[in-house]
Every structure is written in structure tokens, then in C-alpha cells.
Protein backbone atom coordinates (compact mmCIF):
# COMPACT_ATOMS: atom_id res chain seq x y z
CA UNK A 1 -3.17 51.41 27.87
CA UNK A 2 -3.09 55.39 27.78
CA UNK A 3 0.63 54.70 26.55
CA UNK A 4 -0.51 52.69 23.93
CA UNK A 5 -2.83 54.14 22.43
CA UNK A 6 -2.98 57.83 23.26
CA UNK A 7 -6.14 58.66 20.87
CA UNK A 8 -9.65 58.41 22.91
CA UNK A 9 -11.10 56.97 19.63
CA UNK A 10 -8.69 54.35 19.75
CA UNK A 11 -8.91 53.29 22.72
CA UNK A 12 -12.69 52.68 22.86
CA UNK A 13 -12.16 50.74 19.56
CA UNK A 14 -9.26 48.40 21.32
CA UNK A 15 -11.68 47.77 24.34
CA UNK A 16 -14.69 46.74 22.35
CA UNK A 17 -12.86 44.98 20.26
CA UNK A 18 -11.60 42.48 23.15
CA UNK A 19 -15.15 43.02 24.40
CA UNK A 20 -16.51 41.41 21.06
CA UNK A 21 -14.14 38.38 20.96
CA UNK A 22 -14.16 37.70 24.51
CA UNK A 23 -18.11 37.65 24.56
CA UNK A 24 -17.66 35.37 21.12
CA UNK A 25 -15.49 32.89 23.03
CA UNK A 26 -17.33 32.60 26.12
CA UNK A 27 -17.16 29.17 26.82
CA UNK A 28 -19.63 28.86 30.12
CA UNK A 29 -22.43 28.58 28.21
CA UNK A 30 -20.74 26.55 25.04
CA UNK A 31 -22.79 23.49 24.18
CA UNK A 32 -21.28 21.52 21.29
CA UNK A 33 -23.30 18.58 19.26
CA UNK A 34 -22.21 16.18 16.88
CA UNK A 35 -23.76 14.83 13.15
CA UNK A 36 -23.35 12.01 11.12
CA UNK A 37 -21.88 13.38 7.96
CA UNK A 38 -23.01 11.50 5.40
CA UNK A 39 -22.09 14.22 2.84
CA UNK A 40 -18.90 15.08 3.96
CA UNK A 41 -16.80 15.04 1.01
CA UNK A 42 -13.18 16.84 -0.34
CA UNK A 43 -13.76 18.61 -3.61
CA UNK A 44 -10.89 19.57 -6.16
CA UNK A 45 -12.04 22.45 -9.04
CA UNK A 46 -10.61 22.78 -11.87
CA UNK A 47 -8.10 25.19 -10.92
CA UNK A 48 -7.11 22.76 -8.05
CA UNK A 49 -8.47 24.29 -5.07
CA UNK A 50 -9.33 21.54 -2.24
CA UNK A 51 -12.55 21.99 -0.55
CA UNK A 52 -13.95 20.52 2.29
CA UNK A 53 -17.55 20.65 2.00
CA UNK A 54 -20.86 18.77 3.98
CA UNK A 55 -23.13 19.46 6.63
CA UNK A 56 -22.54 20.85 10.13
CA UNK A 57 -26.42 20.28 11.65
CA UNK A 58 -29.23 19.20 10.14
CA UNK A 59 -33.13 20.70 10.73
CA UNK A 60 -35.57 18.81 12.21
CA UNK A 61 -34.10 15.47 12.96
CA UNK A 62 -34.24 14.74 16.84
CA UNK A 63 -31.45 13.86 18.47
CA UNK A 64 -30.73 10.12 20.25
CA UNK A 65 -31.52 10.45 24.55
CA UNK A 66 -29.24 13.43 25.14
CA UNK A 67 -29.32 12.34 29.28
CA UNK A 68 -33.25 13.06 30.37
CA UNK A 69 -34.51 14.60 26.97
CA UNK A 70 -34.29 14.53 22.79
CA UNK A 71 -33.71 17.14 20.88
CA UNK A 72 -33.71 19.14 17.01
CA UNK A 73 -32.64 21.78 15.47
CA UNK A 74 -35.71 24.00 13.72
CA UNK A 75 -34.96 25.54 10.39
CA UNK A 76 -33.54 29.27 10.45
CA UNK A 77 -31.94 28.32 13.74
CA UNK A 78 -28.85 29.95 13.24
CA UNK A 79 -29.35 33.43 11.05
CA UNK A 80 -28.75 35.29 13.77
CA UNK A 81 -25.39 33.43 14.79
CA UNK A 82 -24.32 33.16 11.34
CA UNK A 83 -24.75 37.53 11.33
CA UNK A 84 -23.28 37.98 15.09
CA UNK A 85 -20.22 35.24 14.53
CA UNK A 86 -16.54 34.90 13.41
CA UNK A 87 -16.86 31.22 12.80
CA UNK A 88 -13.65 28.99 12.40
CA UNK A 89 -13.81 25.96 10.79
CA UNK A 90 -11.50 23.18 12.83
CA UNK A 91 -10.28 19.46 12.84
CA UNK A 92 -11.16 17.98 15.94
CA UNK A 93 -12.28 21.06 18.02
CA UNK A 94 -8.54 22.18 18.27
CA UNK A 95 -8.11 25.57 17.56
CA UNK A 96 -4.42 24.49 16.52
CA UNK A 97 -5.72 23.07 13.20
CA UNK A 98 -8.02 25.89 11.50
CA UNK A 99 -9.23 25.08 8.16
CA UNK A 100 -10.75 27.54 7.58
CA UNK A 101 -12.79 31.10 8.72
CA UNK A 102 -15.36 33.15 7.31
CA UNK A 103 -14.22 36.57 8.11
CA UNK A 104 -11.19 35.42 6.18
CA UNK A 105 -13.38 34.08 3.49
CA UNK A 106 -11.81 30.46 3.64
CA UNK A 107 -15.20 29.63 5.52
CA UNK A 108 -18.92 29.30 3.62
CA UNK A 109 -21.61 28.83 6.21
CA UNK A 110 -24.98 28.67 5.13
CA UNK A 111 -28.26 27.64 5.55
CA UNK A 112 -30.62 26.03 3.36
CA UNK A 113 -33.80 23.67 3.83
CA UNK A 114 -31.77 20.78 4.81
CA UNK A 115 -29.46 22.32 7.51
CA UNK A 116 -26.15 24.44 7.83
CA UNK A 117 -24.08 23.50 4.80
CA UNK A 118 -20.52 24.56 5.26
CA UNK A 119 -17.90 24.61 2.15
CA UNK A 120 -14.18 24.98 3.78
CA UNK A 121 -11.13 25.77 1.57
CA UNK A 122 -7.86 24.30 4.22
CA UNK A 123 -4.41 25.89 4.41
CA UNK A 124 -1.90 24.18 2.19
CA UNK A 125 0.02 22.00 4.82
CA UNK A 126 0.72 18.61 5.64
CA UNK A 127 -1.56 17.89 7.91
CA UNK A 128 -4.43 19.36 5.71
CA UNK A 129 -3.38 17.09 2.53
CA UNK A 130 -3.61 13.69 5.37
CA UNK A 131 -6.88 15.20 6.70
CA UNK A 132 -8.22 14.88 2.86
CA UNK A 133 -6.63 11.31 2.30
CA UNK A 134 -8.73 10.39 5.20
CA UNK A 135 -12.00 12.07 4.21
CA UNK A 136 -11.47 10.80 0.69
CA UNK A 137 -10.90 7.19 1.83
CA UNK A 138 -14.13 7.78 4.62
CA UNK A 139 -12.45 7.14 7.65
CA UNK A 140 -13.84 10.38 8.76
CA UNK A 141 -17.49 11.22 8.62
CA UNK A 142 -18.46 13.31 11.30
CA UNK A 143 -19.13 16.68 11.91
CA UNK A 144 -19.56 18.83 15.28
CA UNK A 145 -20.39 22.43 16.11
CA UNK A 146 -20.21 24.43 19.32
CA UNK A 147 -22.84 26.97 20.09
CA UNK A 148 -24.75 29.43 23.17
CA UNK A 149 -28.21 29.54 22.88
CA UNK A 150 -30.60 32.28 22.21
CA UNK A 151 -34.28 30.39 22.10
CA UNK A 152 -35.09 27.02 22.58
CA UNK A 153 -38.30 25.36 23.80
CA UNK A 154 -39.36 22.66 25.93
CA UNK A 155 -42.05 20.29 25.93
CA UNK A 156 -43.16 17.38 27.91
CA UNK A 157 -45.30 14.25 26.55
CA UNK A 158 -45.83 10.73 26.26
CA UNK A 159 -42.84 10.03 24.57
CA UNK A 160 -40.81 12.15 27.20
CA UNK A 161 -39.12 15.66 27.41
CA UNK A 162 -37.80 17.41 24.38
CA UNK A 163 -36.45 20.30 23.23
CA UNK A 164 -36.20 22.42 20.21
CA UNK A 165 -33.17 24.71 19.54
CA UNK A 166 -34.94 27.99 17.55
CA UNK A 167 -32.30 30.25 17.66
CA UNK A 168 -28.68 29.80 18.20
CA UNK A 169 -27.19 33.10 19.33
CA UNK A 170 -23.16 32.09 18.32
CA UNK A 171 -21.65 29.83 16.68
CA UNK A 172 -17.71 29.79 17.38
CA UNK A 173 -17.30 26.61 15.45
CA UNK A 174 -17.65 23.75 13.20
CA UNK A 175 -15.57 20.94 13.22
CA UNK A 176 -14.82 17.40 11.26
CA UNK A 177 -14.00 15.28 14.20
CA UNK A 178 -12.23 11.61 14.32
CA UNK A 179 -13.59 11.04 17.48
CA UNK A 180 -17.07 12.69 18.45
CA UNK A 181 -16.49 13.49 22.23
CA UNK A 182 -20.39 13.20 23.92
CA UNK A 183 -22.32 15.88 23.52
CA UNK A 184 -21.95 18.74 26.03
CA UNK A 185 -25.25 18.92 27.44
CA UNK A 186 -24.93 20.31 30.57
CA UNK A 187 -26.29 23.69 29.70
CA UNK A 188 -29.17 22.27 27.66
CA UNK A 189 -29.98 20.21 31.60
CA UNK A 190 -30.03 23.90 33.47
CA UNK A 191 -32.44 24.84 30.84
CA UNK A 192 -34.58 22.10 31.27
CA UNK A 193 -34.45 22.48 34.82
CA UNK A 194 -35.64 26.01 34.62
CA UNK A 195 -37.87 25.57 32.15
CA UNK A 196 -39.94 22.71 34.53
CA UNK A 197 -40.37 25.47 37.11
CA UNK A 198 -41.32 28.67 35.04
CA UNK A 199 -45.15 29.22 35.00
CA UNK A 200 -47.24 29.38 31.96
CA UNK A 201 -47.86 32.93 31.14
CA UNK A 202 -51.23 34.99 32.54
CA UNK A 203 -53.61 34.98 29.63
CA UNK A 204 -55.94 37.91 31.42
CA UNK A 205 -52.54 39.86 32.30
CA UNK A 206 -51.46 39.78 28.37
CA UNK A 207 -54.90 40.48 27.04
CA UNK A 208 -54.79 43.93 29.39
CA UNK A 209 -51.37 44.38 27.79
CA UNK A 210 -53.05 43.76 24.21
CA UNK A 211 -55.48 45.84 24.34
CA UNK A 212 -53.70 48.44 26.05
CA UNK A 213 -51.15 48.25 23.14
CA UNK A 214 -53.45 48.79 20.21
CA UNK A 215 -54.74 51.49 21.09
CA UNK A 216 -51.73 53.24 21.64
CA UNK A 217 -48.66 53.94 18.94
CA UNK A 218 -45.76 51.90 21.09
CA UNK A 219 -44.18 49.87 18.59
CA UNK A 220 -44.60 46.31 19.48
CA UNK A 221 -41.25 43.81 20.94
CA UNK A 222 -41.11 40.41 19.09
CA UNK A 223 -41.66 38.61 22.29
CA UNK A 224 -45.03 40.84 22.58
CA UNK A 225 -45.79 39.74 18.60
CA UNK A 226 -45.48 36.13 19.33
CA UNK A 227 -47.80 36.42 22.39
CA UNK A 228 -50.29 38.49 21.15
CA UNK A 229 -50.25 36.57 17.87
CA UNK A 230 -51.12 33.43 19.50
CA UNK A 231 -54.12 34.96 21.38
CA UNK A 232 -55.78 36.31 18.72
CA UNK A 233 -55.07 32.86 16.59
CA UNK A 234 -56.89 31.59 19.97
CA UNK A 235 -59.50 34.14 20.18
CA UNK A 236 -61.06 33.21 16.57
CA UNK A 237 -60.69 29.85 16.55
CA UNK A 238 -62.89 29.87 19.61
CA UNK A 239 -64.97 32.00 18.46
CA UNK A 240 -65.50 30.60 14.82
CA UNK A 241 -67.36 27.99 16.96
CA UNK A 242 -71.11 28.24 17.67
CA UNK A 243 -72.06 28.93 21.49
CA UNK A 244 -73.31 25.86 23.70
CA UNK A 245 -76.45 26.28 25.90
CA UNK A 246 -77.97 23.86 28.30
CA UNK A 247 -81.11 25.22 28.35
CA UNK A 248 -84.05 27.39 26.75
CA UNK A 249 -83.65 30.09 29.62
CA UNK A 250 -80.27 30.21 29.19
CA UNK A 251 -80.48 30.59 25.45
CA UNK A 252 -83.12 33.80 25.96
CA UNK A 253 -79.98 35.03 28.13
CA UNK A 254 -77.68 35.00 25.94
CA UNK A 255 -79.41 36.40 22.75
CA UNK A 256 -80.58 39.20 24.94
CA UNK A 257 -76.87 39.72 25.70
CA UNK A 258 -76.24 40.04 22.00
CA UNK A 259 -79.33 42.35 21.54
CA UNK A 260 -78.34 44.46 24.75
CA UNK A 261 -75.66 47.07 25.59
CA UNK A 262 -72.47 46.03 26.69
CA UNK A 263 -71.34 46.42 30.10
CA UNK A 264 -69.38 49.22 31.15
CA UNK A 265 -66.12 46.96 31.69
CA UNK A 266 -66.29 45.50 27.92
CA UNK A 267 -65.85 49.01 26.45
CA UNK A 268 -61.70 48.66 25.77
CA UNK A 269 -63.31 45.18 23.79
CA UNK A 270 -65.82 47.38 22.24
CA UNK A 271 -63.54 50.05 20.67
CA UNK A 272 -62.05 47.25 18.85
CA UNK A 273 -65.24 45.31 17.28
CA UNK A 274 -65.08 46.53 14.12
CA UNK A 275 -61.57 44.94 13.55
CA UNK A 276 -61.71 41.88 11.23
CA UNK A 277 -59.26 38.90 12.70
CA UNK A 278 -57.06 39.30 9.37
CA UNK A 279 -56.34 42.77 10.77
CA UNK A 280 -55.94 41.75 14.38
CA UNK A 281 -53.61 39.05 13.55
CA UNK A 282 -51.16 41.46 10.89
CA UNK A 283 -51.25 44.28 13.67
CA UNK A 284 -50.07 41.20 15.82
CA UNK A 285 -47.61 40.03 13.95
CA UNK A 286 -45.74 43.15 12.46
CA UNK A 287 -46.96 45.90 14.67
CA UNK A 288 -48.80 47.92 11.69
């Protein structure tokens, strides 16, 4: 490689260059999922450029039994995939037919409040022109994307398990497909597993963390925001709500609790009294 490319500078831009794109086509941890297209449609402007245009995924509309669980898509899923990725547009999943690719600007991907909304302008060959004939005449109507995840969630009730894809950390590809193949949901399975064996966080260990953190100046994580967020929505919901007693000596206890001093091992809660909840929840939420 020294041969190659003799310059340092060049090097290092070479090697994290196949870095990038080999990360981006990781397929290990590729899941791919497939839509009913209803909106899938070939547009002609008037200066006669084709356009394939429709829906890759849709927000919030759960899934059919995906093997053991159900699942949907929350809106905003993908702005972070749609920053990190070079997506391709393809027919079929085969990266022999590409239609089309954003960083070539032959690819829109968007989002809006339905789902991602893709507009794809396809090369000017043969089998592009039949692909339209076909869309036109609606023998094709589906739609597929491959993904990795960043966040998802988990939940178990009544109705079963099901999970909710928040973030999507790439997106390699969208796809019109003929044939959907089943969903690849073998990844989304070691998730669940993992996810059924994970304990529920310490409430007592994050308040100690909490505290700790406001009164120092260390700028807050977003995992720490969420967290934090959702104890203090706890905290004064709870204590919007008037205290029960059982009895009249128990009532003299507690108002001479209120009336009293506080105990040496509520002073960290003390320092922080005077804080309305509006303020506790914005400090929360964007660390200021």
C-alpha cells in the first residue's frame, strides 16, 4: 500500500475510506422488512424524467407475527441513518440493478409524518423502462428496506411481545421487490432474547447519579437525559398526590416531620428544594 500511495495523508484517507463502506455494508447484523406499497407509483415531468416514487416504511403501523413478537416503526426512526448512510435504491435487493443513490443524487430519502418517502430517478436502460411498465400496470407493489439497529424497545403484555424500532443506525437500502422474501428477523430474535434477561435499571443507584450530577458541571449523556427525565416526571407525579395515613398518631408524625429538621442523610435532597419541577425536568432533558 506504501507503493501506492506514498503520501501519509493519503493513506489514512484510503484506509478509512474502506473502513466507512465496509462498516456500511456489514451484513451480520442486516435485518431487512417489507411494506405494502400502496403508493408506489412511476412519475413522468414535464421534461420527461421517470421517477419512481412511494414509501419504503411506514410509522407506527405494527407489523403481522414476525416469529414470537409484532413490531413498528416510531416516527424519526431513521434521521440518524438517513445522516450516517450511502443509501442505494434497488430492484429486488440485487445490487446488479441500482436505480438509484443519494450520494449520487438519483436517490430522495426522506421522512415525513407518514413514514420514509423515497423519490428514485432509474438509469435509462432496458430493464428500467420494463420495471416501469410493470409498476405502471401494478404488478409490482411492494417495497423493502435493509437496516442495523441503533434503539429499539421491548415490551411484554396481554396481547404478547412487541417491539418498537426508535432508531435505525444504517440504512444500506431500499428496494421495490416482485417477490418479498420473509422478513429477516433473526437479529430482531437475539434482541428479544437479551432483552428478556436484562434487569430493570436501579432507581436508588440513578437517583445517587442524579443528584450527584446536578450539582456538578459534567455535561449530561442522552442515555443519562432520558433516565433522569423519567424520574423526575415520576418524582412529581407522586408527589402532586396528597400523603395517605392510617392513623391520627401517624398523621402527628408526619406533620412533625414537615415542621422538623431534616435528617443529616436528606441534605444532597435539601440543596435542591428550592428547584421548581419545570426546572428539574429542562435541566433533565437538555443538561442546562
Amino acid at each position: 500500500m506504501v507503493d501506492d500511495y506514498p503520501d501519509e495523508k493519503q493513506r489514512y484517507a484510503v484506509c478509512n475510506t474502506l473502513w466507512k463502506n465496509k462498516k456500511e455494508m456489514n451484513m451480520d447484523n442486516l435485518e431487512t422488512r417489507v411494506f405494502d406499497a400502496s403508493e408506489l407509483r412511476m412519475t413522468k415531468s414535464d421534461d420527461g424524467i421517470m421517477r419512481f416514487e412511494g414509501y419504503a416504511a411506514m410509522f407506527n403501523k405494527w407489523s403481522e407475527d414476525l416469529g414470537g413478537f409484532r413490531e413498528k416503526i416510531a416516527p424519526k426512526a431513521f434521521t440518524k441513518a438517513l445522516k450516517n448512510s450511502d443509501t442505494r435504491a434497488l430492484f429486488n435487493h440485487d445490487s446488479n440493478y441500482v436505480l438509484g443513490r443519494t450520494s449520487a443524487k438519483t436517490l430522495d430519502i426522506r421522512e415525513d409524518e407518514k413514514g420514509l418517502k423515497f423519490s428514485v430517478v432509474p438509469p435509462d436502460t432496458t430493464w428500467a423502462r420494463d420495471l416501469s411498465v410493470s409498476l405502471g400496470r401494478g404488478d409490482i407493489s411492494q417495497c423493502s428496506f435493509g437496516f442495523t439497529l441503533g434503539i429499539d424497545e421491548w415490551k411484554e403484555d396481554k396481547d404478547g411481545v412487541s417491539r418498537t424500532i426508535k432508531e435505525v443506525d444504517r440504512l444500506p437500502d431500499i428496494s421495490i421487490v416482485t417477490y418479498p422474501a420473509y422478513p429477516d428477523t433473526s437479529v430482531a430474535l437475539r434482541n428479544m432474547e437479551q432483552a428478556k434477561t436484562e434487569q430493570p435499571p436501579d432507581k436508588r443507584e440513578i437517583m445517587s447519579e442524579m443528584i450527584e450530577a446536578f450539582l456538578s458541571d459534567n455535561e449530561l449523556s442522552e442515555e443519562q437525559r432520558e433516565q433522569y427525565s423519567a424520574i423526575v416526571d415520576d418524582m412529581a407525579e407522586r408527589f402532586s398526590k396528597p400523603m395517605q395515613v392510617e392513623s391520627e398518631e401517624q398523621e402527628a408524625e408526619v406533620g412533625e416531620k414537615r415542621d422538623g429538621e431534616p435528617d443529616s442523610d436528606d441534605k444532597p435532597m435539601q440543596e435542591i428544594a428550592d428547584v421548581t419541577p419545570d426546572e428539574c425536568r429542562k435541566f433533565w432533558k437538555t443538561g442546562n
